[in-house]
Protein backbone atom coordinates (compact mmCIF):
# COMPACT_ATOMS: atom_id res chain seq x y z
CA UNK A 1 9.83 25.08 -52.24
CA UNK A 2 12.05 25.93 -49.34
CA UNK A 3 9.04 24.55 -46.86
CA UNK A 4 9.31 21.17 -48.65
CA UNK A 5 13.14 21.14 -49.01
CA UNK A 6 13.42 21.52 -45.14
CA UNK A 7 10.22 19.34 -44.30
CA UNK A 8 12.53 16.46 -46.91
CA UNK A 9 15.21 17.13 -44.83
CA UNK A 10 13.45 16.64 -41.48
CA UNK A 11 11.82 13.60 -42.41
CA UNK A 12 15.35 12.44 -43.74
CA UNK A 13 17.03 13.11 -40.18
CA UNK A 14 14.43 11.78 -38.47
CA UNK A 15 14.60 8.00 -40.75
CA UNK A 16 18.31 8.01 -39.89
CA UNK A 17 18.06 8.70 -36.43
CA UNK A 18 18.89 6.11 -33.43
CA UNK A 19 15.95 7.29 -31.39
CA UNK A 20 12.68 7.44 -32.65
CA UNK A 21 11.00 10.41 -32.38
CA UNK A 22 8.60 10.72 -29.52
CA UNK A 23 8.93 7.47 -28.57
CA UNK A 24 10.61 7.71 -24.50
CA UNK A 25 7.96 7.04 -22.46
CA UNK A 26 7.64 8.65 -19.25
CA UNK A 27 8.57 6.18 -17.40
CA UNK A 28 9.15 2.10 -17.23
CA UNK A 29 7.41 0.13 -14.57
CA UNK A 30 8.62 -3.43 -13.91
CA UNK A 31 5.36 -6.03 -13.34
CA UNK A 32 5.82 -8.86 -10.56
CA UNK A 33 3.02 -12.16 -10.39
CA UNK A 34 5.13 -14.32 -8.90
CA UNK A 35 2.75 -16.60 -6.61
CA UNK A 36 3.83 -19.06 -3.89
CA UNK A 37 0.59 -19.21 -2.59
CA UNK A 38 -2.78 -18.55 -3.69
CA UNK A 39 -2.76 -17.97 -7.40
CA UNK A 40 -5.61 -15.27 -8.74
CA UNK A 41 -7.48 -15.95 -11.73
CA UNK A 42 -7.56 -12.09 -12.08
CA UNK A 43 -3.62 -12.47 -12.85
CA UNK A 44 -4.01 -12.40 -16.43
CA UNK A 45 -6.64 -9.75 -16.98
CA UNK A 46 -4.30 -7.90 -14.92
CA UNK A 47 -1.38 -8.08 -16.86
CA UNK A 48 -3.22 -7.29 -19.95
CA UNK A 49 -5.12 -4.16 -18.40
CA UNK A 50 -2.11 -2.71 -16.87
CA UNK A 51 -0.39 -3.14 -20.74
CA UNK A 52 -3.12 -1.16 -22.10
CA UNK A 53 -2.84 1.59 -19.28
CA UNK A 54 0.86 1.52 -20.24
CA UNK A 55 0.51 2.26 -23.88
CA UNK A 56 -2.95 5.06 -22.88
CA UNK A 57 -0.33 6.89 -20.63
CA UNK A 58 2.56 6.56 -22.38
CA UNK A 59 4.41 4.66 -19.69
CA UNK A 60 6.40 1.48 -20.43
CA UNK A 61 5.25 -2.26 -18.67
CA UNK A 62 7.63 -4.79 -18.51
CA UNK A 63 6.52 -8.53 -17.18
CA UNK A 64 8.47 -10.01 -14.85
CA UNK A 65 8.94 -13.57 -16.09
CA UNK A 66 11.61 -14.79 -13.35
CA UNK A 67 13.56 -13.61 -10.28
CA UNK A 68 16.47 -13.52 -12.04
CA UNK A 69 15.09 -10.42 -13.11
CA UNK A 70 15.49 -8.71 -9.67
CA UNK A 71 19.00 -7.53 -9.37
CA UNK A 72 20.12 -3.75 -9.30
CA UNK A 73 21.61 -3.41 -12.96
CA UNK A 74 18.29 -4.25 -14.28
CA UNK A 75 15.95 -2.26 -11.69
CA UNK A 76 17.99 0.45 -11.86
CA UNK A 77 16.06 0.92 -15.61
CA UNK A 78 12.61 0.93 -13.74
CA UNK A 79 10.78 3.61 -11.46
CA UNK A 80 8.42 1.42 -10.14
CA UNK A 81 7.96 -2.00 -9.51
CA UNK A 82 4.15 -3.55 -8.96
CA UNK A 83 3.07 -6.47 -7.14
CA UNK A 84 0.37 -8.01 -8.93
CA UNK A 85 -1.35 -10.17 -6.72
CA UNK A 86 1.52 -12.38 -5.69
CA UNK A 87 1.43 -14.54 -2.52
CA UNK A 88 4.09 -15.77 -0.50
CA UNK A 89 7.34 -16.06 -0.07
CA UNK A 90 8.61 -14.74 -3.58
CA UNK A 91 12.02 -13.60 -3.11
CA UNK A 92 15.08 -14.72 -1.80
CA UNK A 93 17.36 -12.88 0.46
CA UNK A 94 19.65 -11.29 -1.93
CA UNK A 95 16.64 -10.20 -4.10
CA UNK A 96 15.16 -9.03 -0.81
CA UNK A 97 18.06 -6.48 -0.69
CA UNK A 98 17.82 -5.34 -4.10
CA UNK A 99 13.97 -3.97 -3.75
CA UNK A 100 15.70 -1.99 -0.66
CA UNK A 101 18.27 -0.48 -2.54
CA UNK A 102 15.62 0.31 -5.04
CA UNK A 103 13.41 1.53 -2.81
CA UNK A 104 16.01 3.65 -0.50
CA UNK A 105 16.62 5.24 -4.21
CA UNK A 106 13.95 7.55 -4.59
CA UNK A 107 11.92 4.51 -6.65
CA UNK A 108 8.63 3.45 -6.12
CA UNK A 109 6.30 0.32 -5.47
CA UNK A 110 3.19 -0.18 -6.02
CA UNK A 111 0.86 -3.24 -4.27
CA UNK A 112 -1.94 -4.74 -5.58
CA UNK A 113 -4.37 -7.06 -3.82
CA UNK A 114 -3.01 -10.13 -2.79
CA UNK A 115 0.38 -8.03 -2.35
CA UNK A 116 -0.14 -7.38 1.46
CA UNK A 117 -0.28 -11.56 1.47
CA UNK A 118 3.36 -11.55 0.63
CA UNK A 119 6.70 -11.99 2.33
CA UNK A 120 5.20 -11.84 5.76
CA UNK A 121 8.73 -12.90 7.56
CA UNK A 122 10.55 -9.92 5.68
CA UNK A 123 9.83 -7.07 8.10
CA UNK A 124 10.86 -4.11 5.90
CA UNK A 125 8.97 -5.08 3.10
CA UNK A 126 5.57 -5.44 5.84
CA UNK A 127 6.64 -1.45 6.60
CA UNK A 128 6.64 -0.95 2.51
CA UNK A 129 3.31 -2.24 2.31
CA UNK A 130 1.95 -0.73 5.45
CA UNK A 131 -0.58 -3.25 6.63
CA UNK A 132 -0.78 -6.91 5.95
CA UNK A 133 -3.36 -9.36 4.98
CA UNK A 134 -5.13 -11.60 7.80
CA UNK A 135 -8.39 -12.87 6.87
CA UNK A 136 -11.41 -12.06 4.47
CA UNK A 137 -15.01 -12.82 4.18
CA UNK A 138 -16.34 -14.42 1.36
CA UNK A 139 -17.13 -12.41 -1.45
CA UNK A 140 -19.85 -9.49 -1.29
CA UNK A 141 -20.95 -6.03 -1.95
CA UNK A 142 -20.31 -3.15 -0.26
CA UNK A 143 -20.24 0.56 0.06
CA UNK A 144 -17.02 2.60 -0.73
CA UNK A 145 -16.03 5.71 1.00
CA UNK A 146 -13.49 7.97 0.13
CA UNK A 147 -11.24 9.80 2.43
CA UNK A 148 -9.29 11.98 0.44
CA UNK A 149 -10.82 13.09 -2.83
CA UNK A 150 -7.52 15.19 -3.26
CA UNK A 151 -5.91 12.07 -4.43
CA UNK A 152 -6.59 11.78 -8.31
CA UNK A 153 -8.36 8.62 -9.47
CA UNK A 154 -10.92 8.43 -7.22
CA UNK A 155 -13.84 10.44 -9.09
CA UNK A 156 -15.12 6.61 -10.12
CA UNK A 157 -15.83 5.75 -6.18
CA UNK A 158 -17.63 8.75 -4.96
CA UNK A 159 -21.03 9.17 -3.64
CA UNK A 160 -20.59 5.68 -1.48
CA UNK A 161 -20.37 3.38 -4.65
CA UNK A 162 -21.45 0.06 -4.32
CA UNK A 163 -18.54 -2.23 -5.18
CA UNK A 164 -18.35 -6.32 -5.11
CA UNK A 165 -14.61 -7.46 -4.15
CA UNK A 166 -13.14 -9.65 -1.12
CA UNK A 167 -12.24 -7.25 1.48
CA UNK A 168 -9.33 -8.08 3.31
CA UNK A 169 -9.55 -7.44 7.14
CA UNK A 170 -5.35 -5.88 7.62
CA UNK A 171 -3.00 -6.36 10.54
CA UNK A 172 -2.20 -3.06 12.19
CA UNK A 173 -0.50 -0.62 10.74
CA UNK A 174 3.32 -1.83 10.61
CA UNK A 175 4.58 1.97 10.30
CA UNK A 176 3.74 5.40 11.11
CA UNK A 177 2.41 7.68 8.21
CA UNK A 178 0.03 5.69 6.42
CA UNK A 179 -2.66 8.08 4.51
CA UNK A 180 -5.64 6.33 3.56
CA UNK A 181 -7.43 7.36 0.55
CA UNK A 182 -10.50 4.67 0.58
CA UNK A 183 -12.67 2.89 2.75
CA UNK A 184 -15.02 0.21 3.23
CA UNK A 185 -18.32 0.49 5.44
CA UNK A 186 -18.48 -2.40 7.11
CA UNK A 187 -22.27 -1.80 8.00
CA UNK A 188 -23.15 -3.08 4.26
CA UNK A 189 -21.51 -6.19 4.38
CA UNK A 190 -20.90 -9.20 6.94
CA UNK A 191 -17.40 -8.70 7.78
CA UNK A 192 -16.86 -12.32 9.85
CA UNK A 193 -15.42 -14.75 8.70
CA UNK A 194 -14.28 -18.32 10.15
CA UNK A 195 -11.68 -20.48 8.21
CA UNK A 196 -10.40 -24.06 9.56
CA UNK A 197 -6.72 -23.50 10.98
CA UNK A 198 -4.28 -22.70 8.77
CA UNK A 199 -0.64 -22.50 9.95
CA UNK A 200 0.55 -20.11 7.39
CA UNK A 201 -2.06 -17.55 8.30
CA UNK A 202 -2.03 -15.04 11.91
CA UNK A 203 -5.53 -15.69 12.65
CA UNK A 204 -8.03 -18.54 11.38
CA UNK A 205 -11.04 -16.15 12.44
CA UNK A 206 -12.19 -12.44 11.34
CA UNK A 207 -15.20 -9.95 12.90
CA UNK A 208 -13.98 -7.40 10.86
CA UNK A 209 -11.95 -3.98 11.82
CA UNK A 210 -14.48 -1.92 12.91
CA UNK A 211 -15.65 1.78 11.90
CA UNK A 212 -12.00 2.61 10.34
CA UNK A 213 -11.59 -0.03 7.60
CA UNK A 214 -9.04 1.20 5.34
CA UNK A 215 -8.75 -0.53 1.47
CA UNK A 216 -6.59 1.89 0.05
CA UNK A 217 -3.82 3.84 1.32
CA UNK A 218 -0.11 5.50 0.06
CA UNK A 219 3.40 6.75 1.95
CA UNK A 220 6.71 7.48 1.33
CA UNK A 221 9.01 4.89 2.92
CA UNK A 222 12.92 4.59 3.17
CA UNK A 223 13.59 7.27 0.34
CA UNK A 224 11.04 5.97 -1.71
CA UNK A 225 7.65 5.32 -2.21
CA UNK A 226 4.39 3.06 -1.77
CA UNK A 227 1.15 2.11 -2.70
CA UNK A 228 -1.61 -0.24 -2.23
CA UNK A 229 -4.81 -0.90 -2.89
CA UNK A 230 -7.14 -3.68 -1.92
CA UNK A 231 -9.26 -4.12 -4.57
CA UNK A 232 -8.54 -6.21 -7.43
CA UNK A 233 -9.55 -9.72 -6.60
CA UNK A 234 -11.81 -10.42 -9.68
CA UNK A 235 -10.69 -10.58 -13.18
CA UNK A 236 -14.15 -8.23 -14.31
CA UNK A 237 -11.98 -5.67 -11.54
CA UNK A 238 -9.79 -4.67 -14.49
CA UNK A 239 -12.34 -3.74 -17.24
CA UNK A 240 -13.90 -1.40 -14.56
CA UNK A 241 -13.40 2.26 -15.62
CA UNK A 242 -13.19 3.46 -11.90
CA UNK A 243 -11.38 1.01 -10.92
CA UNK A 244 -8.15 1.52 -14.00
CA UNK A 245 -8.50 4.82 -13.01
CA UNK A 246 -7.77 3.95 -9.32
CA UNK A 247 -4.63 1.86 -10.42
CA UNK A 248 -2.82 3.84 -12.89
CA UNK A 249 -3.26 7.24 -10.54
CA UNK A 250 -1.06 4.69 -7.77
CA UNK A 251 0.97 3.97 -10.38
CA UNK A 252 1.99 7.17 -11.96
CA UNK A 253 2.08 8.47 -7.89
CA UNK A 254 4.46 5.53 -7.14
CA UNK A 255 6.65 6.06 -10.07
CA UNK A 256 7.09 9.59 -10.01
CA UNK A 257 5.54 11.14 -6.89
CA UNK A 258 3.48 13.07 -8.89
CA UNK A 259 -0.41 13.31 -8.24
C-alpha cells in the first residue's frame, strides 16, 4: 500500500510539473538550406532524414525557415548549426558575424555537400569549412577509402565500398589542421571534367586532385568546431544506413566534441 501511495504521488508530481520528465534532449542543432545557387533535389529528403536522426538520438532539429533566424539571442539556444546543401551567397554581413561569435563560442558547424559551394568571398567562413568546392564530374561510382577508422561512423564505408555520388574536386586547403577521415580513389572513376565558362566558378575545367582526394574531413577552428562531408548529393544518399551513420557521428562530433 505504501508502494502505490508513493508511486500515486510520483505520478501526481510528475503531471504537475513544468518540465516533462525525460524530455531535454542532448542537444539542439539549428538546420540551414538556404540556396542562392544551385538548389538540390536531395534538400528535402535531407531535412526529413536528419529529423528522424534527431528524434533516434535524442537530439533536437530545428529548420531554419529565414535569416532572420541568425542572430546571437537565438543561436545562443543551439550547439550546432548545419549547412544543408546551400549555395551561395546566403548571409549578409551582420549574420556573417553572428556564425563567428557562435563559432569563437565553443559551438559547432557542421557542412554538408553543397556547403563548401557557399559564401566563397567570406574568408573565415572558407577556413570553417576547410576546402572549397571547384568543379565535379558528372555523376559515377567509385571506391571509398577510409583514413581514420578511429572516427565513429565510418564502419558502413570500409573494405573500399563502392559508392555513387558527385565528387567534388576542392580548392586547397584554406587552413592548417584539416584531418581527413575519407577518401575517394580516383583510379575508379573519370575524375575530368570540362564545363562552358562560368564566372561565378574558380575554374571551368577539372583533371581531378590526384592520389590524395579527400571527401570527408573535421577540425577545430576559432574556439569551435567543424565538419564536412562531401557526400550527399542524391536524395536515395539519406535512406543509406552508412551513410546516416556518417552524418549524425559529424553531427554529434560538431555539437559536442564528443566522438
Amino acid at each position: 500500500m505504501k508502494f502505490i501511495k508513493a508511486s500515486l504521488l510520483f505520478t501526481l508530481m510528475c503531471i504537475g510539473s513544468t518540465v516533462p520528465v525525460f524530455a531535454q534532449k542532448q542537444f539542439k542543432a539549428l538546420l540551414v538550406t538556404t540556396t542562392r545557387g544551385w538548389h538540390h533535389e536531395s534538400i528535402h529528403a535531407g531535412v526529413l532524414a536528419i529529423q528522424q536522426l534527431g528524434v533516434k538520438h535524442h537530439f533536437q532539429v530545428d529548420l531554419l525557415e529565414d535569416n532572420y533566424g541568425i542572430n546571437d539571442k537565438n543561436l545562443a539556444n543551439y550547439q550546432v548549426v548545419i549547412f544543408l546543401n546551400t549555395t551561395g551567397d546566403i548571409l549578409n554581413e551582420q549574420e556573417q558575424k553572428v556564425m563567428e561569435r557562435f563559432i569563437q563560442s565553443g559551438k559547432g558547424f557542421m557542412g554538408i555537400h553543397s556547403a563548401s559551394d557557399t559564401e566563397y568571398d567570406w574568408p573565415w567562413y572558407t577556413q570553417l569549412v576547410g576546402r572549397m568546392f571547384v568543379i565535379h564530374p558528372a555523376i559515377q561510382s567509385a571506391r571509398l577509402n577510409v583514413l581514420d577508422a578511429s572516427f565513429p561512423g565510418l564502419e558502413g564505408f570500409a573494405n573500399n565500398k563502392q559508392w555513387t555520388d558527385e565528387w567534388y574536386e576542392f580548392s586547397p586547403d584554406k587552413v592548417e589542421g584539416l584531418k581527413t577521415i575519407l577518401s575517394v580513389d580516383e583510379k575508379t572513376y573519370n575524375p575530368i571534367a570540362n564545363w562552358e565558362a562560368n564566372p561565378n566558378r574558380a575554374a571551368v575545367a577539372g583533371k581531378g586532385m590526384g592520389a590524395f582526394h579527400p571527401i570527408a574531413w573535421y577540425h577545430n577552428f576559432d574556439g569551435g568546431r567543424s565538419f564536412y562531408t562531401n557526400l550527399g548529393h542524391l536524395p536515395s544518399d539519406f535512406s543509406d544506413p552508412s551513410y546516416l551513420s556518417h552524418i549524425v557521428a559529424g553531427i554529434i562530433w560538431a555539437a559536442t566534441g564528443k566522438k
